[in-house]
C-alpha atoms as a PDB file:
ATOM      1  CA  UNK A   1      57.959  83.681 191.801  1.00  0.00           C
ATOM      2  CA  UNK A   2      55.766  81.383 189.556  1.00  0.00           C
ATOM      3  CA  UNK A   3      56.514  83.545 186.771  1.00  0.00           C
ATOM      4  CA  UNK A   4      60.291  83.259 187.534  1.00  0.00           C
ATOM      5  CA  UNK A   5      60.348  79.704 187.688  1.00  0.00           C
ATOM      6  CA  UNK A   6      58.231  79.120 184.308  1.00  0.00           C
ATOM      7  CA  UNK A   7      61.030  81.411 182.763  1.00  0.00           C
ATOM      8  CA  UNK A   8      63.883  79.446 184.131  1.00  0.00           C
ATOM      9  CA  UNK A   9      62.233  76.128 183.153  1.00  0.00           C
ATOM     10  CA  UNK A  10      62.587  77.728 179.465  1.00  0.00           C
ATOM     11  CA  UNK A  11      66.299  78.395 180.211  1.00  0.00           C
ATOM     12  CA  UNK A  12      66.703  75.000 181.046  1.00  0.00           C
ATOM     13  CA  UNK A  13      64.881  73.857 178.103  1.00  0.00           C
ATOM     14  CA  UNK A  14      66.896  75.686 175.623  1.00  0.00           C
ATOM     15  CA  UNK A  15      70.400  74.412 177.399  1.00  0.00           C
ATOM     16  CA  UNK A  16      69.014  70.445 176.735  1.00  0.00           C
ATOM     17  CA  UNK A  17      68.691  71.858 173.381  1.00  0.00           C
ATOM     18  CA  UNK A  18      71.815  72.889 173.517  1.00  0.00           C
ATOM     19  CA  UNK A  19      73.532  69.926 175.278  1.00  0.00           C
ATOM     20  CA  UNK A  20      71.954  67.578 172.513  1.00  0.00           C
ATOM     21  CA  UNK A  21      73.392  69.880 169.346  1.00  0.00           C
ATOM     22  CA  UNK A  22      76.972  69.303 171.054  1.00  0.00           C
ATOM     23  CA  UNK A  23      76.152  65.683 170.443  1.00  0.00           C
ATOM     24  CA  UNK A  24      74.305  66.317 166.970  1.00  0.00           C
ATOM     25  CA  UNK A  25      77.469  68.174 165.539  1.00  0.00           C
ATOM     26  CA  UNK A  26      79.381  65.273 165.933  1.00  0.00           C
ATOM     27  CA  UNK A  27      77.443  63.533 163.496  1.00  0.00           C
ATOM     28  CA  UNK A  28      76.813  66.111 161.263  1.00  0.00           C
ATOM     29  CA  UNK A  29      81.031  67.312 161.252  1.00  0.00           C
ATOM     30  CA  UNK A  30      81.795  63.335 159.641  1.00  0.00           C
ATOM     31  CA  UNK A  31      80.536  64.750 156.214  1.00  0.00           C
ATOM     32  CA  UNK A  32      81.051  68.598 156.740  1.00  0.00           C
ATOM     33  CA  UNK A  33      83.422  70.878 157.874  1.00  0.00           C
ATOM     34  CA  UNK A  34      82.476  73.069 160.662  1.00  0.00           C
ATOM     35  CA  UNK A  35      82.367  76.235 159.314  1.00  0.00           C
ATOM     36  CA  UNK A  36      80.239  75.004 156.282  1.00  0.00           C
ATOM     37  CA  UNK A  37      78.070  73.104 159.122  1.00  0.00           C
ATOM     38  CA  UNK A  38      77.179  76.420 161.065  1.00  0.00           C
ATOM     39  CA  UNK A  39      76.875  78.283 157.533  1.00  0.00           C
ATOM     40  CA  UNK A  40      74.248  75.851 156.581  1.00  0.00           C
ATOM     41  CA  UNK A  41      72.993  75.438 160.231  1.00  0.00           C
ATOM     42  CA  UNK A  42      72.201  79.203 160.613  1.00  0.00           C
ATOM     43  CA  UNK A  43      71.266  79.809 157.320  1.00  0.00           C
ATOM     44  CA  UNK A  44      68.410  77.263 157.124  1.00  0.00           C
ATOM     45  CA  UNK A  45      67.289  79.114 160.227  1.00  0.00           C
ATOM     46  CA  UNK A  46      67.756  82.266 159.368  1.00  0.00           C
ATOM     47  CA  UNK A  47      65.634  81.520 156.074  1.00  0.00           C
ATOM     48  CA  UNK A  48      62.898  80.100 158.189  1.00  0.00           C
ATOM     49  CA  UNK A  49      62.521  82.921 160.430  1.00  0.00           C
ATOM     50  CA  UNK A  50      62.088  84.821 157.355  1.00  0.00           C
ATOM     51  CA  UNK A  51      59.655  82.430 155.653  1.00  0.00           C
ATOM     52  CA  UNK A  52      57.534  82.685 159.043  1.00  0.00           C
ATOM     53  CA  UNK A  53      57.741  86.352 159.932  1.00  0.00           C
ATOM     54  CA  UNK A  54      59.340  87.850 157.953  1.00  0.00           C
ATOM     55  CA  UNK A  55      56.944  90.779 157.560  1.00  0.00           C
ATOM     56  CA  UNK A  56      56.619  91.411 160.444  1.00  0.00           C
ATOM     57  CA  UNK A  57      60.823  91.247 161.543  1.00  0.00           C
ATOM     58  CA  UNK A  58      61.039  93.886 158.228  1.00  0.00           C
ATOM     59  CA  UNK A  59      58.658  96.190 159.942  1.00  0.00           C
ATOM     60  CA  UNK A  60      60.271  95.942 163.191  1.00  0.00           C
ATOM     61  CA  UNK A  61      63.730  96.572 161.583  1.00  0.00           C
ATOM     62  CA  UNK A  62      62.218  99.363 159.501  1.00  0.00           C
ATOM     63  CA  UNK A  63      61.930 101.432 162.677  1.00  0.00           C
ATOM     64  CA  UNK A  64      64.570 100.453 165.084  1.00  0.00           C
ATOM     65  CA  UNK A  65      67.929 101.777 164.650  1.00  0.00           C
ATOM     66  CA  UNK A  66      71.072  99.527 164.652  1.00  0.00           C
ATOM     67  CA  UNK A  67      72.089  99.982 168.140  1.00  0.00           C
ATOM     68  CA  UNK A  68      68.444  97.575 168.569  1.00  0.00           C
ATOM     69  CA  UNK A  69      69.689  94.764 167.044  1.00  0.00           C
ATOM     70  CA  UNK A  70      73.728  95.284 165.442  1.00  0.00           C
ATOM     71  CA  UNK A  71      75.893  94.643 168.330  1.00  0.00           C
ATOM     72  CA  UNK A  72      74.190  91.869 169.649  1.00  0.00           C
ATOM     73  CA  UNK A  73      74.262  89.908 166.977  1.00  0.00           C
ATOM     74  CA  UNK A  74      77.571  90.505 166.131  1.00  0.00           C
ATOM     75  CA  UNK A  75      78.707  89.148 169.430  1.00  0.00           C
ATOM     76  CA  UNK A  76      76.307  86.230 169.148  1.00  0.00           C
ATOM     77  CA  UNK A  77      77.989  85.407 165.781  1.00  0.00           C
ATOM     78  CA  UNK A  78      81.220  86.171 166.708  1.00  0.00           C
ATOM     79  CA  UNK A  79      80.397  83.366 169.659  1.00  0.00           C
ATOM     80  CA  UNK A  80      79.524  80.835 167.341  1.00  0.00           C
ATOM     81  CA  UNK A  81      82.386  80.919 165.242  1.00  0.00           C
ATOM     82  CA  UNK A  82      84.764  80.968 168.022  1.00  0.00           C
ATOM     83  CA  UNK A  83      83.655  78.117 169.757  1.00  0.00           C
ATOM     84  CA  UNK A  84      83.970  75.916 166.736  1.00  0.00           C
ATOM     85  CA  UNK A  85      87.412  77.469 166.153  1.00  0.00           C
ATOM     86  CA  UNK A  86      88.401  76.419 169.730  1.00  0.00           C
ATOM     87  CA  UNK A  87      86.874  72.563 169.039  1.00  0.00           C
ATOM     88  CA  UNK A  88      89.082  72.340 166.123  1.00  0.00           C
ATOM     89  CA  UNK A  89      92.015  73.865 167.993  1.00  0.00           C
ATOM     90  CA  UNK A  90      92.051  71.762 171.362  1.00  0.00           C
ATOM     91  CA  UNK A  91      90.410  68.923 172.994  1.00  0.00           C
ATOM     92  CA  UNK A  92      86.618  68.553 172.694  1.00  0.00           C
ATOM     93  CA  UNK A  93      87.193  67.894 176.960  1.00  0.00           C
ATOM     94  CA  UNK A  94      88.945  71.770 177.113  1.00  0.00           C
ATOM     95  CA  UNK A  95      86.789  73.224 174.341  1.00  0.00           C
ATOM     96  CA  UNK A  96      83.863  72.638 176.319  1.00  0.00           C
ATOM     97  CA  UNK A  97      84.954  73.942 180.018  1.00  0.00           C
ATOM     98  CA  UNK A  98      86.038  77.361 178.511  1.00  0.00           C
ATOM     99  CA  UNK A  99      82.934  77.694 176.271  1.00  0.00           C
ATOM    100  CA  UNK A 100      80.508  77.322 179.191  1.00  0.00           C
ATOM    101  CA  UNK A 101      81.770  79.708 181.024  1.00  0.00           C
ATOM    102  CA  UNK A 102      79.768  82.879 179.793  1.00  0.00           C
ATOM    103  CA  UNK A 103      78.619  83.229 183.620  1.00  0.00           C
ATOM    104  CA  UNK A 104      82.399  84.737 184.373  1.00  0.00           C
ATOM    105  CA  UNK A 105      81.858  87.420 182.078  1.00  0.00           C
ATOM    106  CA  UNK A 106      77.771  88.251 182.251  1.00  0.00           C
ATOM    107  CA  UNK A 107      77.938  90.298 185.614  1.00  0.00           C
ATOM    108  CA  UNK A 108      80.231  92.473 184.829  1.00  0.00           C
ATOM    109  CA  UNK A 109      79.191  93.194 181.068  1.00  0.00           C
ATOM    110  CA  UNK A 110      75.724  93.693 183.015  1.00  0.00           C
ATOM    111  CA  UNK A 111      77.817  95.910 185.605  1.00  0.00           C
ATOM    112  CA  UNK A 112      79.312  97.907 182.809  1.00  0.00           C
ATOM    113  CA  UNK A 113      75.981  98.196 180.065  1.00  0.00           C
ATOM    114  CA  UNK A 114      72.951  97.993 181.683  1.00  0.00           C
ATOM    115  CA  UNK A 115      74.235  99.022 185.245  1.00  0.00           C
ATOM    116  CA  UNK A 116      72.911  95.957 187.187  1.00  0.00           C
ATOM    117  CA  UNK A 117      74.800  96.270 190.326  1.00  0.00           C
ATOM    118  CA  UNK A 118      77.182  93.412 191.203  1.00  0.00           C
ATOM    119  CA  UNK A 119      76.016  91.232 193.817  1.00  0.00           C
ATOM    120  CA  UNK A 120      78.285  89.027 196.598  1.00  0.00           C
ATOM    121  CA  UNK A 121      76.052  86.192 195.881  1.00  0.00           C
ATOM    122  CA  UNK A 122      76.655  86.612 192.501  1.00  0.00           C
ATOM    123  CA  UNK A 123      80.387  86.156 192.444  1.00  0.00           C
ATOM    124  CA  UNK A 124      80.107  83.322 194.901  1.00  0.00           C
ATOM    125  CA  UNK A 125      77.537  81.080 192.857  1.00  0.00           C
ATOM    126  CA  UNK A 126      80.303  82.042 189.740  1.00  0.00           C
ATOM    127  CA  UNK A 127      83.511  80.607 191.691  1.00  0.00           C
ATOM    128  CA  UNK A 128      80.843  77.504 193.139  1.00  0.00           C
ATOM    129  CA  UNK A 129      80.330  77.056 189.031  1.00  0.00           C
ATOM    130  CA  UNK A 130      83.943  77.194 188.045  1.00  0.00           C
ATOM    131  CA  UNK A 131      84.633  74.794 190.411  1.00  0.00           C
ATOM    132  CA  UNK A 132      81.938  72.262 188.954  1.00  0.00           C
ATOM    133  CA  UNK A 133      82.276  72.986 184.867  1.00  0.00           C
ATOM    134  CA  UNK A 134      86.029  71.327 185.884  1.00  0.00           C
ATOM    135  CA  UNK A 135      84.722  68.703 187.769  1.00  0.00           C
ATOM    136  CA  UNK A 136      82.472  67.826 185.078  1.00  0.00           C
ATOM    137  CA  UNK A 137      84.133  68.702 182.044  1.00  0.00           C
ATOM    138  CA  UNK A 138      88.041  67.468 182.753  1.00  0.00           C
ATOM    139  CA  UNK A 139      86.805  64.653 185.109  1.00  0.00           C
ATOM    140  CA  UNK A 140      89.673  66.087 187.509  1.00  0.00           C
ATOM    141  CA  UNK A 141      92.426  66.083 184.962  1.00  0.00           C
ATOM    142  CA  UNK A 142      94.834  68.525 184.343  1.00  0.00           C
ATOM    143  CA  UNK A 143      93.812  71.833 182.133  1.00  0.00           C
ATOM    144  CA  UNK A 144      96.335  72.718 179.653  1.00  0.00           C
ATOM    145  CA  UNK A 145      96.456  76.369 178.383  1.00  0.00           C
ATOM    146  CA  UNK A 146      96.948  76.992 174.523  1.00  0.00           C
ATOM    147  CA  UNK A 147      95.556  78.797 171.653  1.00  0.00           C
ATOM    148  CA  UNK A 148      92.447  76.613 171.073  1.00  0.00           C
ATOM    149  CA  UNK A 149      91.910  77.357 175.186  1.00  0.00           C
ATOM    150  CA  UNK A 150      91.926  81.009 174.901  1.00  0.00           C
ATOM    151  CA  UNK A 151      89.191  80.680 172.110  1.00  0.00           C
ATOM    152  CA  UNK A 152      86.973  79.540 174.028  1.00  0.00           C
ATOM    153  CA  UNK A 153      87.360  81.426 176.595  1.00  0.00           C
ATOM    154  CA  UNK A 154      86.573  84.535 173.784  1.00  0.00           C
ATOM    155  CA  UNK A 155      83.701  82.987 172.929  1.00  0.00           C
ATOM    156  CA  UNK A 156      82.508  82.639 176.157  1.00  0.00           C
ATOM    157  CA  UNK A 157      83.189  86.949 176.854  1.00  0.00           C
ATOM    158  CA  UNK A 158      81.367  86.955 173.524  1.00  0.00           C
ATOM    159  CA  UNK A 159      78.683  85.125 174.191  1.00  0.00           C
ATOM    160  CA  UNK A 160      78.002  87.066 177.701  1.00  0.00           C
ATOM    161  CA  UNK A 161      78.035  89.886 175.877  1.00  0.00           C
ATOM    162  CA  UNK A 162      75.499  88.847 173.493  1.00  0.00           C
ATOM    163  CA  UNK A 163      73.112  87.826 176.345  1.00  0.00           C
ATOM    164  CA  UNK A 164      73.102  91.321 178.069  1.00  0.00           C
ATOM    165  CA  UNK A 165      73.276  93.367 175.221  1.00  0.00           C
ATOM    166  CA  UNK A 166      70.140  91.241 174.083  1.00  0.00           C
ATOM    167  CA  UNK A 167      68.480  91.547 177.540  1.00  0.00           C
ATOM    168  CA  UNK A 168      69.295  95.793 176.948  1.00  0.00           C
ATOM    169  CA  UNK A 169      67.336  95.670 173.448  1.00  0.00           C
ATOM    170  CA  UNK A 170      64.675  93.155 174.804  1.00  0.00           C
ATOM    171  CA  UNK A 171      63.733  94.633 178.028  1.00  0.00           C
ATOM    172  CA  UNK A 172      64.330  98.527 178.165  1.00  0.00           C
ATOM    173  CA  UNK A 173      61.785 101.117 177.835  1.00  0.00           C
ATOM    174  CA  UNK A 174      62.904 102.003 174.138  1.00  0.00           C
ATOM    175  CA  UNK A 175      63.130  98.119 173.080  1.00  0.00           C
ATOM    176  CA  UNK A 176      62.094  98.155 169.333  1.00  0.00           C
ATOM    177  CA  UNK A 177      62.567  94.133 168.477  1.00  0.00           C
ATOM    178  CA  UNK A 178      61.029  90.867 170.183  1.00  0.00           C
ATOM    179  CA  UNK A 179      62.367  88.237 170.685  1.00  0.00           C
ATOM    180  CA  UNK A 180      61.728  86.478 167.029  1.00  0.00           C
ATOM    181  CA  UNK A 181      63.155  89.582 165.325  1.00  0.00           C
ATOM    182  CA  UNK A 182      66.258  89.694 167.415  1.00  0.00           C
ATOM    183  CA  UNK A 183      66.727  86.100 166.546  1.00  0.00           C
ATOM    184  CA  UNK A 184      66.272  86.554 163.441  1.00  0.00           C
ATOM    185  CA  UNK A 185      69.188  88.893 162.777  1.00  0.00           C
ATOM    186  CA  UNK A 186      71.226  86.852 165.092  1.00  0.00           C
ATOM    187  CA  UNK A 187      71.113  83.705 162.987  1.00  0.00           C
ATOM    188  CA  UNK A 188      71.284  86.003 159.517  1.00  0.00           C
ATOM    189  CA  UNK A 189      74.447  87.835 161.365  1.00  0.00           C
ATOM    190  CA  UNK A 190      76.351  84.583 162.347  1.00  0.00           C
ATOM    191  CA  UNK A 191      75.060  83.188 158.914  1.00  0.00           C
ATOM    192  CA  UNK A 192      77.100  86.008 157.343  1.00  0.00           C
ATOM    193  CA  UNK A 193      79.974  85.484 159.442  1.00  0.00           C
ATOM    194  CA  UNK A 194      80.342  81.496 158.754  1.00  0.00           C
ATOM    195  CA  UNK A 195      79.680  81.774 155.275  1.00  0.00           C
ATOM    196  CA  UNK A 196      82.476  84.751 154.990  1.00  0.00           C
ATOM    197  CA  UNK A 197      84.760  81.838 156.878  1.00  0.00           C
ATOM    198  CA  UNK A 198      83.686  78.415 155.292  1.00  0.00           C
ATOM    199  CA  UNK A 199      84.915  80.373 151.754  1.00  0.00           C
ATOM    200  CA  UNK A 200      88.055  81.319 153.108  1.00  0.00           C
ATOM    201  CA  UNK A 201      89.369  78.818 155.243  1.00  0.00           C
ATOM    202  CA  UNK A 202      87.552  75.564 154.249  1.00  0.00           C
ATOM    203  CA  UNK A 203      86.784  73.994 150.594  1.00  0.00           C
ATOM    204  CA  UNK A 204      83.966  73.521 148.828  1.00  0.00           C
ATOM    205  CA  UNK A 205      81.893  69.765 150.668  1.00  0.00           C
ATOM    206  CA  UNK A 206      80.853  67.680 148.257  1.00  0.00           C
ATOM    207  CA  UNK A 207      77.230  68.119 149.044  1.00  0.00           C
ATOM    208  CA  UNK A 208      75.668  65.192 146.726  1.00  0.00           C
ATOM    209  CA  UNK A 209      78.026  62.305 148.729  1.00  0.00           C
ATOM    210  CA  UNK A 210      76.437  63.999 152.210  1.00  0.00           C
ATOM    211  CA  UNK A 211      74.414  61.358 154.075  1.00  0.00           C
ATOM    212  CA  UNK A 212      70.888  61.407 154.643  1.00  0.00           C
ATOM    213  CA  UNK A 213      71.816  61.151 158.414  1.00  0.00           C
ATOM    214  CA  UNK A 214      74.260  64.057 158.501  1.00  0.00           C
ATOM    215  CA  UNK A 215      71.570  66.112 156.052  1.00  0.00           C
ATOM    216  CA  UNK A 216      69.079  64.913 159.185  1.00  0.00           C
ATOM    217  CA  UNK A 217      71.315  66.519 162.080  1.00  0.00           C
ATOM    218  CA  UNK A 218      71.817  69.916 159.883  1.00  0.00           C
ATOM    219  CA  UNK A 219      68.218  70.132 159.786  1.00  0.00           C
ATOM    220  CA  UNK A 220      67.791  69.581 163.341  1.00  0.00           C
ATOM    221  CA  UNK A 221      70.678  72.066 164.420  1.00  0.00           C
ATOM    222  CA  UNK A 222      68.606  74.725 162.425  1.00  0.00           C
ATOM    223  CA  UNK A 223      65.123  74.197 163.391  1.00  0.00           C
ATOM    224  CA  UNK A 224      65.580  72.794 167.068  1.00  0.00           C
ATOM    225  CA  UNK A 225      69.112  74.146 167.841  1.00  0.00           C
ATOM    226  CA  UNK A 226      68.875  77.339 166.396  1.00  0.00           C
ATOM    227  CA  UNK A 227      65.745  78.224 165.555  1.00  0.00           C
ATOM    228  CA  UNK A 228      63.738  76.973 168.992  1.00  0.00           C
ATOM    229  CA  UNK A 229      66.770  77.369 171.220  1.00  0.00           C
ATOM    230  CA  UNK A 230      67.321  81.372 170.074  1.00  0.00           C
ATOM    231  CA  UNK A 231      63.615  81.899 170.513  1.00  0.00           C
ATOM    232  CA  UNK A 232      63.797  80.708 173.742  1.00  0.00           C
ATOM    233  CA  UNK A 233      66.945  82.519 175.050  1.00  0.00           C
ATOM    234  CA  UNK A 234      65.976  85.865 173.473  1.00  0.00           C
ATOM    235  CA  UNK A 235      61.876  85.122 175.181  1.00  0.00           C
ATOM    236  CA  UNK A 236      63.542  84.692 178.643  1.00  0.00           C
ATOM    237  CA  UNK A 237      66.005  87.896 178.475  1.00  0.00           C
ATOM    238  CA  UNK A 238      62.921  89.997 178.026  1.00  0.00           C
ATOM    239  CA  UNK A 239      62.048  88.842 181.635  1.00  0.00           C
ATOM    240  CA  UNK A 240      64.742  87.600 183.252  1.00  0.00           C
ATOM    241  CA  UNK A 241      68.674  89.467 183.895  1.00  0.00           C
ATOM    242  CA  UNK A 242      71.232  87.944 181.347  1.00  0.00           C
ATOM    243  CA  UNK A 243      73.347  87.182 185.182  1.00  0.00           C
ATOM    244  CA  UNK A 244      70.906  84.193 185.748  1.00  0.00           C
ATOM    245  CA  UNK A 245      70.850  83.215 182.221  1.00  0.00           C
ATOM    246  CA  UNK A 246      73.775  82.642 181.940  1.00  0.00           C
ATOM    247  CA  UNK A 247      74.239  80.929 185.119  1.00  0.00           C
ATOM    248  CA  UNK A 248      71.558  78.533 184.282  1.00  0.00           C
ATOM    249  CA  UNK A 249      73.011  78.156 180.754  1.00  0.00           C
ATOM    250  CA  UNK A 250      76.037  76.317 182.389  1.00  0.00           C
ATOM    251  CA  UNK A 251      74.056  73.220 183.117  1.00  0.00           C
ATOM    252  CA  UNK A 252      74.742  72.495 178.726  1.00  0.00           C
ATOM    253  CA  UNK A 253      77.661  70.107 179.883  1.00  0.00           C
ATOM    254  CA  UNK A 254      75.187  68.317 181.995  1.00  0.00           C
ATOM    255  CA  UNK A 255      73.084  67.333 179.025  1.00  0.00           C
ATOM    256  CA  UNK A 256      76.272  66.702 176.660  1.00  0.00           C
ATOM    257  CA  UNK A 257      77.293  63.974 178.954  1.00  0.00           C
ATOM    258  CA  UNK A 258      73.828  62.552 179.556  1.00  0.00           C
ATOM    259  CA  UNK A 259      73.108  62.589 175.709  1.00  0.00           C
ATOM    260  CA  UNK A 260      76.387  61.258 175.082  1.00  0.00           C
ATOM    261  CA  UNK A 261      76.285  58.062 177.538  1.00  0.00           C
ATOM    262  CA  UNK A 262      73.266  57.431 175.633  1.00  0.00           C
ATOM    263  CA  UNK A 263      74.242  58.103 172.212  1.00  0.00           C
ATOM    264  CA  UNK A 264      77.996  57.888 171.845  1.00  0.00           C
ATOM    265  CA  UNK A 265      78.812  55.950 175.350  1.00  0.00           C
ATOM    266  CA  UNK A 266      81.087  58.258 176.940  1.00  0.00           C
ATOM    267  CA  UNK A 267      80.695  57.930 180.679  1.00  0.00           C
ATOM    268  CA  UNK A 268      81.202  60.500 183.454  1.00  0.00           C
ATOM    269  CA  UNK A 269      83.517  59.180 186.526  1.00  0.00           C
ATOM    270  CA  UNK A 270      82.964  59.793 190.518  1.00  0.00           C
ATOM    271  CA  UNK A 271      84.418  63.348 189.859  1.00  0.00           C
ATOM    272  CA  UNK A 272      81.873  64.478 186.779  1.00  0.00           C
ATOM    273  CA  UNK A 273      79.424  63.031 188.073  1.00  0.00           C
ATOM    274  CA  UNK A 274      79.724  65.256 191.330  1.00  0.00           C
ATOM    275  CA  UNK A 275      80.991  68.046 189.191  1.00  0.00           C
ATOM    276  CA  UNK A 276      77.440  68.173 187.356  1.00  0.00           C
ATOM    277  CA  UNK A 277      75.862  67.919 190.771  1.00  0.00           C
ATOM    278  CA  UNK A 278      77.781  71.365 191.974  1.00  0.00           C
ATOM    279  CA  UNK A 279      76.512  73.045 188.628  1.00  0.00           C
ATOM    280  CA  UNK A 280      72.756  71.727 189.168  1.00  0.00           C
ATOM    281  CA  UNK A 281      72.642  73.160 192.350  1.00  0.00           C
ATOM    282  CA  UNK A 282      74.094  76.187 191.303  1.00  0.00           C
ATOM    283  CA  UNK A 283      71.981  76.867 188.590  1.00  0.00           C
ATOM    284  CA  UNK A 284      68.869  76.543 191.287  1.00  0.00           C
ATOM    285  CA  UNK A 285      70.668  78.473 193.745  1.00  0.00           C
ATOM    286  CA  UNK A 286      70.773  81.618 191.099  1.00  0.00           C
ATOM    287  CA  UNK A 287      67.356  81.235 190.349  1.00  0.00           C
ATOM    288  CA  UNK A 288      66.723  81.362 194.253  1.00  0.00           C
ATOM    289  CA  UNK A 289      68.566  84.534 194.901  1.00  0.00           C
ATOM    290  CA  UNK A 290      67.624  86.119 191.749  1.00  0.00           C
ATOM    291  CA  UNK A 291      65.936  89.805 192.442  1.00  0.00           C
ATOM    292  CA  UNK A 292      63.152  91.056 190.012  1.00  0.00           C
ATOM    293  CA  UNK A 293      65.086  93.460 187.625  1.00  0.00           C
ATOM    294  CA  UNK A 294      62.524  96.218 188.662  1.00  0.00           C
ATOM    295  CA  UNK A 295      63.357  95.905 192.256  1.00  0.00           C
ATOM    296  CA  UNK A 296      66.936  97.738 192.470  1.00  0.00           C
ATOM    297  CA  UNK A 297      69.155  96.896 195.033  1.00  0.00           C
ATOM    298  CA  UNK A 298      72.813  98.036 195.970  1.00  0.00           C
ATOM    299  CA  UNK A 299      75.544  95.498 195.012  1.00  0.00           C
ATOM    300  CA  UNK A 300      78.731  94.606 197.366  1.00  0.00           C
ATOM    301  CA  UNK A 301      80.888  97.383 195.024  1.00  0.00           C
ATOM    302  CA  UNK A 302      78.004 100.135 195.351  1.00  0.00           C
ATOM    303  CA  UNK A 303      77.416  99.467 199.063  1.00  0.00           C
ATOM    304  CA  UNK A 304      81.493  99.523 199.524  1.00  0.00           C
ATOM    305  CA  UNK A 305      81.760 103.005 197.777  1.00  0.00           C
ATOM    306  CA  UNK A 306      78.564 104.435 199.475  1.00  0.00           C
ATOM    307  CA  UNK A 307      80.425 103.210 202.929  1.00  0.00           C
ATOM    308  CA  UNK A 308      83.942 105.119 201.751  1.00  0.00           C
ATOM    309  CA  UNK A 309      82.056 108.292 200.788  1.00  0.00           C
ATOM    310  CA  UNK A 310      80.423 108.738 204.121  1.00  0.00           C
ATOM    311  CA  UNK A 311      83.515 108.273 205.656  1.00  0.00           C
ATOM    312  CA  UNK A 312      84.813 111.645 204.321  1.00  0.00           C
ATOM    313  CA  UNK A 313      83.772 114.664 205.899  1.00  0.00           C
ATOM    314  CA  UNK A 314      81.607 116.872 204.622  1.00  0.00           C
ATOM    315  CA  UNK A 315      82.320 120.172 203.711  1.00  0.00           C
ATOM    316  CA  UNK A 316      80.815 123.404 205.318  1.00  0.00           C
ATOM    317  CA  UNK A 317      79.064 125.821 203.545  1.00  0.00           C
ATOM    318  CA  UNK A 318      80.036 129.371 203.904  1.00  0.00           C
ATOM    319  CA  UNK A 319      78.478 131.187 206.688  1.00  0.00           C
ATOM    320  CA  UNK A 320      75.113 133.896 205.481  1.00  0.00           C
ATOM    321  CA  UNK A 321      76.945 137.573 205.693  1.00  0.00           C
ATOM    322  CA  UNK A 322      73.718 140.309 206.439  1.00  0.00           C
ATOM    323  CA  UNK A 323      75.018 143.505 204.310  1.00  0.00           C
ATOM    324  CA  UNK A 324      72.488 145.522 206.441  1.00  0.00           C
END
């Protein structure tokens, strides 16, 4: 349980990392477009990775196959770039509720890959969390559906996928990465992926008239926000099941509007204020229930299907004929 809880205390360390790049892009998106932001963002970390380990992520790569690190970095990437679509396409309020919402998706891409059975508790703490990420993030206004909308909610599936698929390479019998060499591919991968986008969709900054302070939040989004924050997350999947992750994960609101009362003064009303208290006590509540991922138990679907089949009756066997 101590274990657990040091684990979790690393989630929630990487989501105030999080919440506080939210903030940080604001600065850094007065002198750069977004696209050429997370380009620079992920390269920077990418190239540090390399500059650290890079040895020994080229040794790791040498003998794992793609399936070890490919598909969840593609996700990861794919994540990135759609939740800065969805900022530029709606409201930052709206942008943020369907972004943090990876914990919809997580159980059921766990269901589906990595056979984690589906747990009542599970889909409870994930309506209790719903409830609270619109408290908090819409402040009890009114949710308008539009393109920019169902970005984020993609980048949300893609980002759940990410997280299992990561806890699949990180934690199985066969894993052939850690957890600096998966996050090392996952910041070259979304690297890739921004750069491909900054070139076709945004022009060229004018990096000489970018300010010291935006240069300042750029380097902190790599080395903190990326960097430190991927480390973490990829560290914790080895141990704990990409379900609670992600659950915990949903807390990043929390420390956006904390960070930005401080920095920015945006205040939360009566209604975020409770809303953040829902998703607090939700993200304790999942670590409470959580189950060690090698004890195995029976979800509410399994236990419902085991039920149904001994319902049916059984059929006989055919009766021993004696030939003599």
């Amino acid at each position: 349980m101590k274990k657990s809880w040091m684990f979790v205390l690393l989630v929630v360390l990487q989501t105030a990392i999080y919440g506080a790049a939210n903030v940080v892009m604001k600065v850094a998106y007065s002198d750069i477009p977004p696209l050429w932001c997370t380009a620079l963002r992920f390269g920077i970390a990418f190239f540090v990775f390399m500059l650290l380990f890079g040895r020994d992520i080229g040794s790791q790569l040498r003998c794992a196959g793609l399936r070890a690190w490919l598909p969840s970095s593609i996700f990861m990437g794919a994540a990135f770039i759609t939740s800065g679509l969805s900022v530029n396409l709606t409201s930052a309020t709206n942008a943020g509720f369907f972004i943090a919402l990876p914990m919809l998706f997580a159980p059921a891409f766990a269901l589906v890959l990595i056979r984690r059975p589906y747990r009542l508790s599970v889909a409870v703490l994930q309506i209790a969390v719903l409830m609270g990420l619109y408290l908090l993030c819409c402040n009890g206004g009114a949710l308008a559906i539009g393109p920019g909308e169902l970005v984020g909610l993609a980048s949300s599936a893609c980002f759940a996928a990410a997280l299992v698929l990561s806890e699949r390479d990180l934690s199985g019998a066969n894993a052939h990465v850690d957890a600096k060499g998966l996050s090392a591919t996952q910041t070259g991968v979304t690297f890739a992926f921004a750069l491909v986008g900054a070139l076709a969709f945004e022009p060229m900054p004018a990096f000489v008239q970018v300010s010291t302070v935006s240069w300042a939040a750029i380097a902190f989004l790599a080395l903190f926000g990326t960097c430190l924050a991927f480390f973490l997350q990829n560290t914790v999947l080895a141990h704990l099941p990409s379900a609670t992750v992600s659950v915990v994960l949903c807390a990043e609101p929390v420390f956006t509007a904390a960070l930005s009362a401080i920095v920015l003064g945006e205040y939360l009303g009566a209604m975020g204020i409770a809303g953040a208290a829902i998703v607090v006590a939700c993200t304790v509540a999942a670590t409470l229930l959580d189950e060690s991922p090698q004890k195995t138990s029976r979800g509410f679907m399994q236990k419902f299907m085991h039920a149904h089949r001994s319902r049916l009756p059984r059929r006989r066997s055919a009766p021993l004929v004696d030939n003599d």
